[in-house]
Protein backbone atom coordinates (compact mmCIF):
# COMPACT_ATOMS: atom_id res chain seq x y z
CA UNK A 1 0.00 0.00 0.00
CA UNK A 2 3.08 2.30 -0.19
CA UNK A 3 2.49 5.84 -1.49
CA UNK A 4 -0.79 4.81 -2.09
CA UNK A 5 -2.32 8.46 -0.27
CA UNK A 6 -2.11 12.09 -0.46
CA UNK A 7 -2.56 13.64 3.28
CA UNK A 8 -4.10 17.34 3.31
CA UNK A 9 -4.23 19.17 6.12
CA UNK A 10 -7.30 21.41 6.15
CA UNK A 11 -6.64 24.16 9.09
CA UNK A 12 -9.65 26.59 9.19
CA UNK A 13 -11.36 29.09 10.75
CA UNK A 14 -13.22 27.08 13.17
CA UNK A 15 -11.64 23.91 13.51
CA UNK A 16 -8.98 21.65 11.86
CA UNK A 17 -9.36 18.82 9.38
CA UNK A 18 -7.25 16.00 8.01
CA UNK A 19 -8.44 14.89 4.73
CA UNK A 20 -6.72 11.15 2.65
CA UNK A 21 -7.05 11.23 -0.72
CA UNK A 22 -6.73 8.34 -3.36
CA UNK A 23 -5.42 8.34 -6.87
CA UNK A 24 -9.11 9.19 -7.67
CA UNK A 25 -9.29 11.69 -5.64
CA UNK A 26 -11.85 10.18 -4.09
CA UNK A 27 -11.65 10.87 -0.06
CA UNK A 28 -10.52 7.96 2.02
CA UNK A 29 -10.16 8.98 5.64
CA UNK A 30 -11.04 11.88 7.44
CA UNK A 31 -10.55 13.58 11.07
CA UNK A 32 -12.00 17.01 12.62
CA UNK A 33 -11.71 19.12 15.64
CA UNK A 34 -13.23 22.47 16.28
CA UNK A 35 -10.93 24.72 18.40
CA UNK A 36 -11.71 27.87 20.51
CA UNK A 37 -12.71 31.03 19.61
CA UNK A 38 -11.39 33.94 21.53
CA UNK A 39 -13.47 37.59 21.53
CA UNK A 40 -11.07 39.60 23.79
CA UNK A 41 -12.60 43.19 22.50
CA UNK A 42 -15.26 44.25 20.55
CA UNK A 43 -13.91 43.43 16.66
CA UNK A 44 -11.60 40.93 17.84
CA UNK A 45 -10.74 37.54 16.91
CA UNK A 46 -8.08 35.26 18.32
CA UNK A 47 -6.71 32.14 18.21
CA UNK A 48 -4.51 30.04 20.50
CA UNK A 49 -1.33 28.94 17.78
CA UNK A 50 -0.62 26.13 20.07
CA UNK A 51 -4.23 24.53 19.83
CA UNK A 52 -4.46 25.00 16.31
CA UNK A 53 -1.02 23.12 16.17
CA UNK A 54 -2.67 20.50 18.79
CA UNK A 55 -5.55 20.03 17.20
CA UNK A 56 -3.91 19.71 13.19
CA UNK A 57 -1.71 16.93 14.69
CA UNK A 58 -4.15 15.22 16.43
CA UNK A 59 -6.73 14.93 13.06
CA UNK A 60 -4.04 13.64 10.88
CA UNK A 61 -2.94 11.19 13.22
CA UNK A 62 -7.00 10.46 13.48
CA UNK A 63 -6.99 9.90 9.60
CA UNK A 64 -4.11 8.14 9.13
CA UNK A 65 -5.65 5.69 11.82
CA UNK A 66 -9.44 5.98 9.99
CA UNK A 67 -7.49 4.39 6.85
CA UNK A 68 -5.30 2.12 8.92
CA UNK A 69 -2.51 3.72 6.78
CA UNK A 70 1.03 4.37 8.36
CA UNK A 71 3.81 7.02 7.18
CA UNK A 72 5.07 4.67 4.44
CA UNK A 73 1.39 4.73 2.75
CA UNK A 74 1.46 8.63 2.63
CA UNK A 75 2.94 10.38 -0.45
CA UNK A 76 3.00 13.70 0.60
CA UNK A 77 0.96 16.15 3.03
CA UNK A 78 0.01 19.31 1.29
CA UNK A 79 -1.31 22.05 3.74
CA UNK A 80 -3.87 24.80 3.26
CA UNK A 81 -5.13 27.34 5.21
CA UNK A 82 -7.13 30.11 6.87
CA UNK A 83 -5.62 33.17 5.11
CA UNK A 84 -4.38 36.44 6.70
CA UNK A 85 -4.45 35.31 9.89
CA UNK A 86 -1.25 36.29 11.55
CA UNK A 87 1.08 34.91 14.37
CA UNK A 88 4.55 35.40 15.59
CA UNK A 89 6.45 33.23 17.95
CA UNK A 90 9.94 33.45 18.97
CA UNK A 91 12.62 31.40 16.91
CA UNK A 92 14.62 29.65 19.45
CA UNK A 93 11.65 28.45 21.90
CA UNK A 94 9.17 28.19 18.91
CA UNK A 95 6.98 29.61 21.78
CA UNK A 96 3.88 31.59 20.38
CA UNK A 97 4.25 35.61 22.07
CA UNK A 98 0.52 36.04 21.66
CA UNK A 99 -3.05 34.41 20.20
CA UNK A 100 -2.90 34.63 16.77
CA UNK A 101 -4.64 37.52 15.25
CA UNK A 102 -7.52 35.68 12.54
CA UNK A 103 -7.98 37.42 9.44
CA UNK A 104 -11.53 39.15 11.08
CA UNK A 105 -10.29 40.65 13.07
CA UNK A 106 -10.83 44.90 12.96
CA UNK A 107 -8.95 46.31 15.35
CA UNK A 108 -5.96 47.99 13.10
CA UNK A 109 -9.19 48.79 10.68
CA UNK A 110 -8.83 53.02 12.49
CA UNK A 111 -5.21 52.81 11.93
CA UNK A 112 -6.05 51.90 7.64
CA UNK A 113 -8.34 54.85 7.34
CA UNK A 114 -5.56 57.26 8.65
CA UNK A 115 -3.29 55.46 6.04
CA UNK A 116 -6.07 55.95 3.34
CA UNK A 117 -6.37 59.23 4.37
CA UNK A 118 -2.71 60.05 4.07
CA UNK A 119 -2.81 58.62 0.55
CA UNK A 120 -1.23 55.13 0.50
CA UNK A 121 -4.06 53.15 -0.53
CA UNK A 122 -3.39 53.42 -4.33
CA UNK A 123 -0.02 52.98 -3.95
CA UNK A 124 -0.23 49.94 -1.57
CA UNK A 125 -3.07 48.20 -4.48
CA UNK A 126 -0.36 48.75 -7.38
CA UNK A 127 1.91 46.83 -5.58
CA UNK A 128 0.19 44.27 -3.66
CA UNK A 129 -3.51 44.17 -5.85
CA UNK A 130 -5.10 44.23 -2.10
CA UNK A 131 -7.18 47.25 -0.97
CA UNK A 132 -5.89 48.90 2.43
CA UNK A 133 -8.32 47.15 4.96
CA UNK A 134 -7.61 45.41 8.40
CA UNK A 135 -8.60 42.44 6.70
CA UNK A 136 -4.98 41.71 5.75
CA UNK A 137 -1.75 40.37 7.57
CA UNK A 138 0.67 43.89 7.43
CA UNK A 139 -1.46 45.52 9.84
CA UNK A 140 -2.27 42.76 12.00
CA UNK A 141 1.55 41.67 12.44
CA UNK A 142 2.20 45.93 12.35
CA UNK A 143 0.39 46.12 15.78
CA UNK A 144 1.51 42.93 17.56
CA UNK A 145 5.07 43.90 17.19
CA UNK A 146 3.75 47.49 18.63
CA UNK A 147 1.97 46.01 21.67
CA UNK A 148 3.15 42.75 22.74
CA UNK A 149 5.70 44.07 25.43
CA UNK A 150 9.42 43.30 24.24
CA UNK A 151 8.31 42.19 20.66
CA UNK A 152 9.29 44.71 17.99
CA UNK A 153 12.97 44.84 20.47
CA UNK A 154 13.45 41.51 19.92
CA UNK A 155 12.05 41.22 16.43
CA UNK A 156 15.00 44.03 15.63
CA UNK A 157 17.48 41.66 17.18
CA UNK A 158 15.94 38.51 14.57
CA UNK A 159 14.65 36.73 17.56
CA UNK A 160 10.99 36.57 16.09
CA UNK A 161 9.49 34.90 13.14
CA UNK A 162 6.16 36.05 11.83
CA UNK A 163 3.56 33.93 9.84
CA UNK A 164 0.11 32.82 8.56
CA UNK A 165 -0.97 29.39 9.60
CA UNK A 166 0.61 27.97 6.81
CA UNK A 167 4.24 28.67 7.73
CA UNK A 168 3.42 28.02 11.37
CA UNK A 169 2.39 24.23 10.61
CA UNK A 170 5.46 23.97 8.78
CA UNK A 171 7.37 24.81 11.41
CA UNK A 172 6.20 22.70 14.04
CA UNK A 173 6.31 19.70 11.56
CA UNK A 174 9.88 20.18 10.82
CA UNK A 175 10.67 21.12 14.65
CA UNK A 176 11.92 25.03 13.46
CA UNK A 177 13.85 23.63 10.95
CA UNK A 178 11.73 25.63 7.93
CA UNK A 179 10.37 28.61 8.03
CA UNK A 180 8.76 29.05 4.92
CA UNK A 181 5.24 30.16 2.77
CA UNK A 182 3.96 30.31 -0.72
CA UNK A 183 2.93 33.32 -2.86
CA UNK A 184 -0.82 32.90 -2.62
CA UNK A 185 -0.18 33.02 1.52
CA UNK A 186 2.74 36.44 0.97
CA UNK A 187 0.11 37.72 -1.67
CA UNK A 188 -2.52 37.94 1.41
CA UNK A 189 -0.38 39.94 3.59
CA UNK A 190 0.26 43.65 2.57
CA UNK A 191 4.39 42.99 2.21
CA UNK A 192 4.58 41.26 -0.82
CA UNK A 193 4.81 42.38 -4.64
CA UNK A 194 2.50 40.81 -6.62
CA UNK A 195 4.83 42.07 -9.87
CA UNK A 196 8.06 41.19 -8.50
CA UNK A 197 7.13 37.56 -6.64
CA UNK A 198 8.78 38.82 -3.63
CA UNK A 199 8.85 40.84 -0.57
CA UNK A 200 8.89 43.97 -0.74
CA UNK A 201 11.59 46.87 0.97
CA UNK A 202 9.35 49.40 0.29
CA UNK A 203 6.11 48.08 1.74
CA UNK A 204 8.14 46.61 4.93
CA UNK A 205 9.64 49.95 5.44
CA UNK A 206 6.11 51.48 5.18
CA UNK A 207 4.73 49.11 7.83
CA UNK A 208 7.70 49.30 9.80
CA UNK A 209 8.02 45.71 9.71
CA UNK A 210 11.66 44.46 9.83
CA UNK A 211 12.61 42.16 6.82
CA UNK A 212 14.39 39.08 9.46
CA UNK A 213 10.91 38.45 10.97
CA UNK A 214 9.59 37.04 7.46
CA UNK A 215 9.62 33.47 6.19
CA UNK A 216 11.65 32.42 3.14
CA UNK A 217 9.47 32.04 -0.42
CA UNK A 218 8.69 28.47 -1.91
CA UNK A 219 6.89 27.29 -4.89
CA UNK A 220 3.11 26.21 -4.03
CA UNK A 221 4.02 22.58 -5.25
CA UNK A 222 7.20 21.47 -4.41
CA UNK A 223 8.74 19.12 -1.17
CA UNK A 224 9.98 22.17 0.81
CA UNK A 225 10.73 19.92 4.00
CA UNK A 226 10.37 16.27 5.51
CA UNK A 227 7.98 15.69 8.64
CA UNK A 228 9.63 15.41 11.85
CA UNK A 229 9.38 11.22 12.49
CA UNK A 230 7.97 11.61 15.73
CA UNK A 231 4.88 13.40 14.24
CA UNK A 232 3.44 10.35 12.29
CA UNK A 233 5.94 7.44 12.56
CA UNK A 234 7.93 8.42 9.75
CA UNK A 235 8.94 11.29 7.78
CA UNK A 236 6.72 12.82 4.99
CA UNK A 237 7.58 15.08 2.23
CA UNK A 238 5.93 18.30 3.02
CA UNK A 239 5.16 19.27 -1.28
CA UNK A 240 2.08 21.04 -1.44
CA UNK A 241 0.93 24.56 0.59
CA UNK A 242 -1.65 27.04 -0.81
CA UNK A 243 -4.47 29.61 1.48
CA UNK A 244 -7.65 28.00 1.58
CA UNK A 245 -9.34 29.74 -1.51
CA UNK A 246 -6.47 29.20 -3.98
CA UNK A 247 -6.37 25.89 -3.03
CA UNK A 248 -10.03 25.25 -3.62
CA UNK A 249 -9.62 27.14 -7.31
CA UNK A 250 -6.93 24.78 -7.58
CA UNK A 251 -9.05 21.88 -6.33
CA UNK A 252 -12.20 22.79 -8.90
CA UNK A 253 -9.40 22.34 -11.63
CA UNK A 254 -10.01 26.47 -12.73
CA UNK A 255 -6.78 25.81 -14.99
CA UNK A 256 -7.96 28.28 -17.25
CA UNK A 257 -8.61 32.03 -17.64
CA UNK A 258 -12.19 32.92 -17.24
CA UNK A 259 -12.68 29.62 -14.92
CA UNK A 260 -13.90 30.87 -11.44
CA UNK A 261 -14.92 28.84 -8.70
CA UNK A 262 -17.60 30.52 -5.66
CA UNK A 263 -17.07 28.75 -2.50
CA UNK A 264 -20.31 29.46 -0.18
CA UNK A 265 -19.69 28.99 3.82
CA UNK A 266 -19.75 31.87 6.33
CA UNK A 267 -19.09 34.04 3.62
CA UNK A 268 -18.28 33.69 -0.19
CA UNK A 269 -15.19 33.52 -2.16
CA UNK A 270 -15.69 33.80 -5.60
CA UNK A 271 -12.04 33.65 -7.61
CA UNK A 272 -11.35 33.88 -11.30
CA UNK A 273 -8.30 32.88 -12.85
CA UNK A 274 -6.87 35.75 -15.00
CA UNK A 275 -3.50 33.52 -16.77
CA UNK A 276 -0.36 34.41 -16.09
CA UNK A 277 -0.20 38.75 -15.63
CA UNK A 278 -2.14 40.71 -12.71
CA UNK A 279 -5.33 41.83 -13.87
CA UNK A 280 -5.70 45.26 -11.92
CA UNK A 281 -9.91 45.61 -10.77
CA UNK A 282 -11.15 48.89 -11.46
CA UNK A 283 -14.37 47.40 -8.98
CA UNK A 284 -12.43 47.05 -5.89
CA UNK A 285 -11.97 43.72 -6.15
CA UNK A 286 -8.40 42.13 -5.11
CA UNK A 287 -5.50 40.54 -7.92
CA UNK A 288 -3.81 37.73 -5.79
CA UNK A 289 -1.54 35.14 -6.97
CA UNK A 290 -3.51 31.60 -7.31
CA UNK A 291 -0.72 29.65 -7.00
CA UNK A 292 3.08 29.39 -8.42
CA UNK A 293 4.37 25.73 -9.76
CA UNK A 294 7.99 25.34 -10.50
CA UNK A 295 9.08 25.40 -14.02
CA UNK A 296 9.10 29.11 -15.06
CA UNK A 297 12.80 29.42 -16.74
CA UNK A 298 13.01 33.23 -15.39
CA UNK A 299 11.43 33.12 -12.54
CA UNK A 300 11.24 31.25 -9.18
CA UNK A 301 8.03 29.92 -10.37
CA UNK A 302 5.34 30.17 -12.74
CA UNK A 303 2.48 31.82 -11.25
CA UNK A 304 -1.45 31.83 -12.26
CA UNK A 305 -3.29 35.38 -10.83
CA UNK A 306 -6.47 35.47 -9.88
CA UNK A 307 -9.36 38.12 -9.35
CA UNK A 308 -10.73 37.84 -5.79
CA UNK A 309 -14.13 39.37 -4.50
CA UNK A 310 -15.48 38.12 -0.91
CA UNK A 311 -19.05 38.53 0.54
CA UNK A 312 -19.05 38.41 4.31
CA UNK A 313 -22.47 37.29 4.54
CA UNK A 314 -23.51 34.40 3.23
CA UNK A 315 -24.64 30.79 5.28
CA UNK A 316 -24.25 33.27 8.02
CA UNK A 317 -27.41 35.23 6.89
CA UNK A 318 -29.25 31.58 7.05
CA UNK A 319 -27.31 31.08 11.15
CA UNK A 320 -28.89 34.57 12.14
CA UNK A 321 -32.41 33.42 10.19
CA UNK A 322 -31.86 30.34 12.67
CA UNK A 323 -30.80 31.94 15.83
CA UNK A 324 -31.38 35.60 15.76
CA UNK A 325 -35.31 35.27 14.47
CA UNK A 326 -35.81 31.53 15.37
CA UNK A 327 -37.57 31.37 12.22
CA UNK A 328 -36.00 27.65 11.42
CA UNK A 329 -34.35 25.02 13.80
CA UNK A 330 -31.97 24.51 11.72
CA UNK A 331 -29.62 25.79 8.67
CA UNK A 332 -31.03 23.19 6.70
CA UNK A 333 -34.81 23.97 7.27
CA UNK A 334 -34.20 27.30 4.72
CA UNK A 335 -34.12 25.31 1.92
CA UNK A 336 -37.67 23.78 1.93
CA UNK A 337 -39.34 27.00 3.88
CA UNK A 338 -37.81 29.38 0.79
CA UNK A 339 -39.60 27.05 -1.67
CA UNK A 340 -42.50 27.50 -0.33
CA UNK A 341 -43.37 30.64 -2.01
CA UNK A 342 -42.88 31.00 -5.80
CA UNK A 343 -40.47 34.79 -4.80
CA UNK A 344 -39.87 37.08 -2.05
CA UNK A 345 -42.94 39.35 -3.34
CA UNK A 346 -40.32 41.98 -3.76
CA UNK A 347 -38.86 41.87 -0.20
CA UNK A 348 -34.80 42.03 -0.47
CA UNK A 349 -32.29 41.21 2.57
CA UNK A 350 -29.02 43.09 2.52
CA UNK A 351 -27.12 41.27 5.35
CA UNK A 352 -24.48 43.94 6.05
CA UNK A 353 -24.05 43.09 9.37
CA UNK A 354 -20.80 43.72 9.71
CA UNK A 355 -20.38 46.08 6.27
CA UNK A 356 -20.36 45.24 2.93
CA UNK A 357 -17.55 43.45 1.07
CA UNK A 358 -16.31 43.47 -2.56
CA UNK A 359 -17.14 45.27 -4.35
CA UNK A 360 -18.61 48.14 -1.87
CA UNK A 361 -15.61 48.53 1.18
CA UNK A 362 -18.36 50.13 3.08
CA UNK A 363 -17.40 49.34 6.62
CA UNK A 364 -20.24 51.26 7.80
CA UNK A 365 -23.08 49.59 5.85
CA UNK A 366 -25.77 48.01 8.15
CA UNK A 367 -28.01 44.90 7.48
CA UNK A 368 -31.57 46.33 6.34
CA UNK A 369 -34.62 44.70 5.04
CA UNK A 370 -37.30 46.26 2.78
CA UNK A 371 -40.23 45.71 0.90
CA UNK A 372 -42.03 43.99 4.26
CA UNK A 373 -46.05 44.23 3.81
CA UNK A 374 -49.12 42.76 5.81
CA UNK A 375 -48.62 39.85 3.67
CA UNK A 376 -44.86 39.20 4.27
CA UNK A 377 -44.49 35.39 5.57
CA UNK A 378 -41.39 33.99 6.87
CA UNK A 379 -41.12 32.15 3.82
CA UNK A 380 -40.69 35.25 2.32
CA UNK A 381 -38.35 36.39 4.10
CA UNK A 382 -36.43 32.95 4.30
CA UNK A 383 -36.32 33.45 0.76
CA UNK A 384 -35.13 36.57 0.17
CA UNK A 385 -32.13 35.23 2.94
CA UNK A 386 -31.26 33.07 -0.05
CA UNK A 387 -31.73 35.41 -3.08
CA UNK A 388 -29.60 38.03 -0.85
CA UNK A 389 -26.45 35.70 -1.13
CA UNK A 390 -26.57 35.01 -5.12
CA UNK A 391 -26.97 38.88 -5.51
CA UNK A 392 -24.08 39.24 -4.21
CA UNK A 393 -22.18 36.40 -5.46
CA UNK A 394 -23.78 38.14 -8.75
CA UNK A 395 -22.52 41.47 -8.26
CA UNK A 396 -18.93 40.05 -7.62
CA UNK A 397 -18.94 38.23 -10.93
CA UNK A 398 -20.30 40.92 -12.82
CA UNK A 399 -17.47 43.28 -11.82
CA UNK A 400 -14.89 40.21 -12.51
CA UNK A 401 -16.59 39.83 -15.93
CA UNK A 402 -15.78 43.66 -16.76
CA UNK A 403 -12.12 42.91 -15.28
CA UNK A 404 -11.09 40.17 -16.97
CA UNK A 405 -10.32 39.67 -20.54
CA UNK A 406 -11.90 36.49 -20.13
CA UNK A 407 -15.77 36.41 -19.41
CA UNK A 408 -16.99 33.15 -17.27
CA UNK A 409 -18.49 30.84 -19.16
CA UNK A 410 -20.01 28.83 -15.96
CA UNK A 411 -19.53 29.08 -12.00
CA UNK A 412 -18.38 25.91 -9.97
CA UNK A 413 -19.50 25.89 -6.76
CA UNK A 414 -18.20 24.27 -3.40
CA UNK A 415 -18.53 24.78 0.29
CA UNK A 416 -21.34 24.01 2.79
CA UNK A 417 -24.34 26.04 1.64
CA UNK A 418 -23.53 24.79 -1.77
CA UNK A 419 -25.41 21.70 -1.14
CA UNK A 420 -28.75 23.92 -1.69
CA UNK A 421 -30.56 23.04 -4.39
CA UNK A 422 -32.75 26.17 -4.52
CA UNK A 423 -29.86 28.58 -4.05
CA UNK A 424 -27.82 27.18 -6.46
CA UNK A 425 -30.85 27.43 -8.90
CA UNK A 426 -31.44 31.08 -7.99
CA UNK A 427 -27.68 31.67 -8.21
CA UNK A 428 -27.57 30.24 -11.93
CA UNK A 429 -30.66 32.74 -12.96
CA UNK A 430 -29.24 35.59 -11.49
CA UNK A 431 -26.02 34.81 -13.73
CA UNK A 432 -27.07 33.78 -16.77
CA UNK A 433 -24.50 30.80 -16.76
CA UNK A 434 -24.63 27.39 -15.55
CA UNK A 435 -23.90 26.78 -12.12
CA UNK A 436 -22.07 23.47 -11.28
CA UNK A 437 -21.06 21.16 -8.32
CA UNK A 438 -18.55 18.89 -8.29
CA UNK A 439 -19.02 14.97 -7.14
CA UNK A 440 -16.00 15.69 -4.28
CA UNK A 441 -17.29 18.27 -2.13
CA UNK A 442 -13.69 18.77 -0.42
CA UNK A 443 -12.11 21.46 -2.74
CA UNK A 444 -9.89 23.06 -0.64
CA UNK A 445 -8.19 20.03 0.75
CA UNK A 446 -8.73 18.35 -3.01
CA UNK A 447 -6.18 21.59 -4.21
CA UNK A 448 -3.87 21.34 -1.41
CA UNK A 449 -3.46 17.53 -2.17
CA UNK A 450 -3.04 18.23 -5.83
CA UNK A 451 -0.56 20.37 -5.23
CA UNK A 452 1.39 17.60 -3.14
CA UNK A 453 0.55 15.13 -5.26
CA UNK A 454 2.14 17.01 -8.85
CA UNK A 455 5.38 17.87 -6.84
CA UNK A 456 5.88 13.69 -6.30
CA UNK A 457 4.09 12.40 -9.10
CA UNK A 458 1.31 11.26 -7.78
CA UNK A 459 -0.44 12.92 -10.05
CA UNK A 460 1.55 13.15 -13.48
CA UNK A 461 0.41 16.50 -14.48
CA UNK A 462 -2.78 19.06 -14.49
CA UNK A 463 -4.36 17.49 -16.62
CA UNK A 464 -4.34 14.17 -15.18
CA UNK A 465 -5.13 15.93 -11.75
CA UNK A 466 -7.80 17.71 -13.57
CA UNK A 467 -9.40 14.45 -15.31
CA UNK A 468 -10.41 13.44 -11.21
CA UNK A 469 -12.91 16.37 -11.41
CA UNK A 470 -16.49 15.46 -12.32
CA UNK A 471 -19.30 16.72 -11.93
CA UNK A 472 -22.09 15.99 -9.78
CA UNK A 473 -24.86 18.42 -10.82
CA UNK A 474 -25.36 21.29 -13.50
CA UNK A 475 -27.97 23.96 -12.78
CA UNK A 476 -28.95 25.85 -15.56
CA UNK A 477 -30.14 29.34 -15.59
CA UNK A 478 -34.08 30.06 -16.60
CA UNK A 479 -34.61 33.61 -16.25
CA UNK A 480 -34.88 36.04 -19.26
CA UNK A 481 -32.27 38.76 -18.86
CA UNK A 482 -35.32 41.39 -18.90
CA UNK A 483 -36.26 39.34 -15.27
CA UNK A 484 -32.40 39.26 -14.46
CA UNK A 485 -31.68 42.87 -14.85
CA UNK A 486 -35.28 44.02 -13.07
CA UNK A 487 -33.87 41.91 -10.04
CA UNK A 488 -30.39 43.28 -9.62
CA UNK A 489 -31.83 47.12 -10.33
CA UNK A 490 -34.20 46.33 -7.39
CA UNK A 491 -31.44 45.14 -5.31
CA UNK A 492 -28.91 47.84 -6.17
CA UNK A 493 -31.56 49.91 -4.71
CA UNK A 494 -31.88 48.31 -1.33
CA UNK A 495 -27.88 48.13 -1.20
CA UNK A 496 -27.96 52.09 -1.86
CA UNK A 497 -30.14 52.56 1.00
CA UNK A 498 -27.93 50.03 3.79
CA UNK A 499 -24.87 52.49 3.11
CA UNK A 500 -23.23 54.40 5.84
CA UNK A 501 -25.53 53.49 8.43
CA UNK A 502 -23.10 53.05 11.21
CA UNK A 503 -20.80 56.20 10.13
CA UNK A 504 -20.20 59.15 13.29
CA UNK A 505 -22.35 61.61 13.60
CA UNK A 506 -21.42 65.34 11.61
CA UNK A 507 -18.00 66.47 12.96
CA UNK A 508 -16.74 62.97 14.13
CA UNK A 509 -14.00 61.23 12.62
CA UNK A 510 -14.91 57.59 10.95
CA UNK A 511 -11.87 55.98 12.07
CA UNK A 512 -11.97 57.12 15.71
CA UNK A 513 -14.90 58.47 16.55
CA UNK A 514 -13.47 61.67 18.28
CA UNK A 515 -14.34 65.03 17.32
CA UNK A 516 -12.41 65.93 14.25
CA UNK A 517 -11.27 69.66 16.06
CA UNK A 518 -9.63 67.60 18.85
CA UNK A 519 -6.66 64.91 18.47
């Protein structure tokens, strides 16, 4: 049974999973742990970098035992991640020096509108393709150096080493020996040029971030390390690492421009592959690097770009249906209740509840609900909880559509609200193109092992990786584009109206709420 697996490790938001996949791709073995959540301040999100480490271990030592495979039966592990999320430890303990800060985190969100305000913001996007928001690593790893006590002294002296989860795992599976990331992972963090493949001097010194605390650059797919022996009985080349939406794009098989792939959990990622140049958004959406595989004969690798548009919103809409209205037990109750009624009998949902993404940036946007009448059932609005995520997932792809040189021919779709019938119907109307799911659910940990898999020949190829994907269900789209266009007029009105809800009163100051005559 020797090589006969590829191991992902799946470390997200909310827990850790360890996925084995076959030749087939088809999954094998599996193991999950949710980990805590920590909500020190208002608009803050933490982690504990030692349980995330715990609990990754622990589920791929659960699935290797699910399969009743050993270390000799494993290929390669490829890891992917929850992006932007930011830690630092020291580099001779490998002790973390504070919770990790997760990418939703707001708190350096005052300190981006003073930068925005001073100018950098257009600057920062020609070089990175990110907008300025808190969303992103720089800041985050900007402000722990500034407040843990003794960090940015001992950062100075190369004592510290910064990363996302990726480069964390890494470490602790080589025991400090690598300390390492891949370009979709440095595209996410504000310090990296997009252009150049490489850290940036500039952007460092604008962040104040010194250059020692930052892992080295590796391909996406390629054995950067060997496991530790102690971790699973034997060592394991370590060949694959991508964040968590590249590696799903990767895992959907979007090998070519004008391929996109929406993956629909707490929020949605929708990401396009643009080939093999940055295509700079004039929507506010971001240009990240999907992934770079060795073989480029003037660079260190070749890289694919992407065009990247999030909705916050999305099965979290249907959680606050469930637990903020108690209008259904369960998440999976919307589906039926929605169906119930033929529309939302003009009723729209805009569930800003914490802003609006891509491609608004309106921090300040509120949730808001309109159109309610005497005859407004829950149904209804159940529905319109529904409709509200494809409109969005609409708007991103129509402002990736004017961005790209490559219009999308059809949307695959992954992730846990994917499994929707009714949404994905709606979601097909609304676009115009077919909407389709894949047989293997697992995207993201299907692209991380791909990745692994190439860079050992598991796989012999895209192509072959790519011949693994099938699909499981097509949706095709029924509306006339006179009913599409009526729809997303209506809703561009309801989105008009959520803006700016939450901004200071006349005189105050957005990003600190003080009275603008007074520092």
């Amino acid at each position: 049974m020797k090589n006969e697996y590829i191991l992902a490790l799946d470390q997200g938001t909310t827990s850790s999973r360890a996925i084995l996949f076959d030749r087939e791709g088809v999954v094998r073995a599996t193991g999950q742990r949710e980990f805590r959540q920590y909500y020190p301040q208002p608009g803050w999100v933490e982690h504990d970098a030692e349980e995330i480490w715990r609990s990754q271990l622990a589920v791929a030592r659960e699935a290797l035992r699910n399969a009743g495979a050993s270390a000799a039966d494993i290929a390669a592990i490829g890891i992917t991640n929850q992006r932007e999320t930011t830690l630092i430890w020291n580099r001779k303990t490998g002790v973390p020096l504070a919770r990790a800060i997760v990418w939703q985190d707001r708190r350096t969100a005052p300190w981006c509108d003073e930068m925005r305000a001073a100018g950098h913001a257009d600057w920062l996007q020609q070089r990175t393709g990110l907008v300025l928001d808190a969303y992103f690593s720089g800041t985050k790893l900007a402000w722990l150096l500034d407040h843990v006590p003794g960090a940015r002294a001992a950062a100075e002296r190369g004592e510290v080493a910064f990363g996302t989860v990726d480069s964390w795992l890494v470490w602790q599976l080589t025991g400090g020996q690598v300390h390492s990331t891949d370009p979709s992972n440095a595209s996410r963090t504000l310090l990296f040029d997009i252009h150049k493949q490489d850290w940036s001097d500039e952007l460092l010194e604008r962040l104040n971030i010194p250059r020692s605390v930052l892992p080295s650059l590796a391909p996406s797919s390629g054995i950067i390390a060997h496991t530790l022996p102690e971790c699973f009985g034997g060592p394991i080349p370590i060949a694959g690492v991508a964040g968590d939406q590249q590696a799903a794009t990767f895992g959907q098989a979007c090998f070519t421009p004008g391929m996109a792939k929406n993956t629909y959990g707490t929020g949605c990622f929708m990401l396009m592959n643009v080939g093999e140049q940055p295509a700079r958004s004039k929507h506010q959406l971001l240009s990240t690097v999907g992934w770079g595989l060795p073989g480029a004969a003037a660079a260190p690798w070749q890289t694919t770009y992407m065009l990247e548009g999030g909705v916050f919103m999305a099965g979290a809409a249907v959680q606050w249906l469930r637990d903020g209205l108690g209008i259904i037990p369960k998440s999976a109750d919307v589906e039926a209740l929605a169906a119930s009624v033929p529309d939302t009998d003009d009723v729209f949902l805009v569930p800003a509840f914490a802003g609006l993404g891509a491609p608004h940036w309106d921090p300040y946007a509120r949730g808001l609900m309109i159109g309610l009448t005497r005859g407004t059932t829950r149904a209804h609005v159940a529905r319109a909880t529904l409709e509200s995520i494809a409109l969005q997932s609409t708007e991103l792809l129509q402002a990736m559509n004017a961005d790209s040189p490559s219009p999308l021919s059809e949307l695959r779709v992954d992730g846990g609200a994917a499994r929707n019938d009714l949404l994905m119907q709606i979601q097909a109307d609304l676009l115009g193109v077919p909407v389709v799911r894949p047989r293997v659910p697992e995207s993201t940990a299907l692209g991380a092992a791909g990745l692994a898999g190439l860079a050992v020949g598991f796989w012999h190829g895209q192509d072959d990786f790519a011949s693994k994907w099938q699909a499981e269900r097509r949706f095709e789209p029924t509306w006339s584009d006179d009913q599409r266009q009526a729809r997303l007029a209506r809703w561009r009105q309801a989105v008009a109206l959520s803006k700016g809800w939450a901004s200071p009163p006349e005189g105050k100051n957005k990003s600190t709420g003080k009275d603008n005559h007074h520092p």
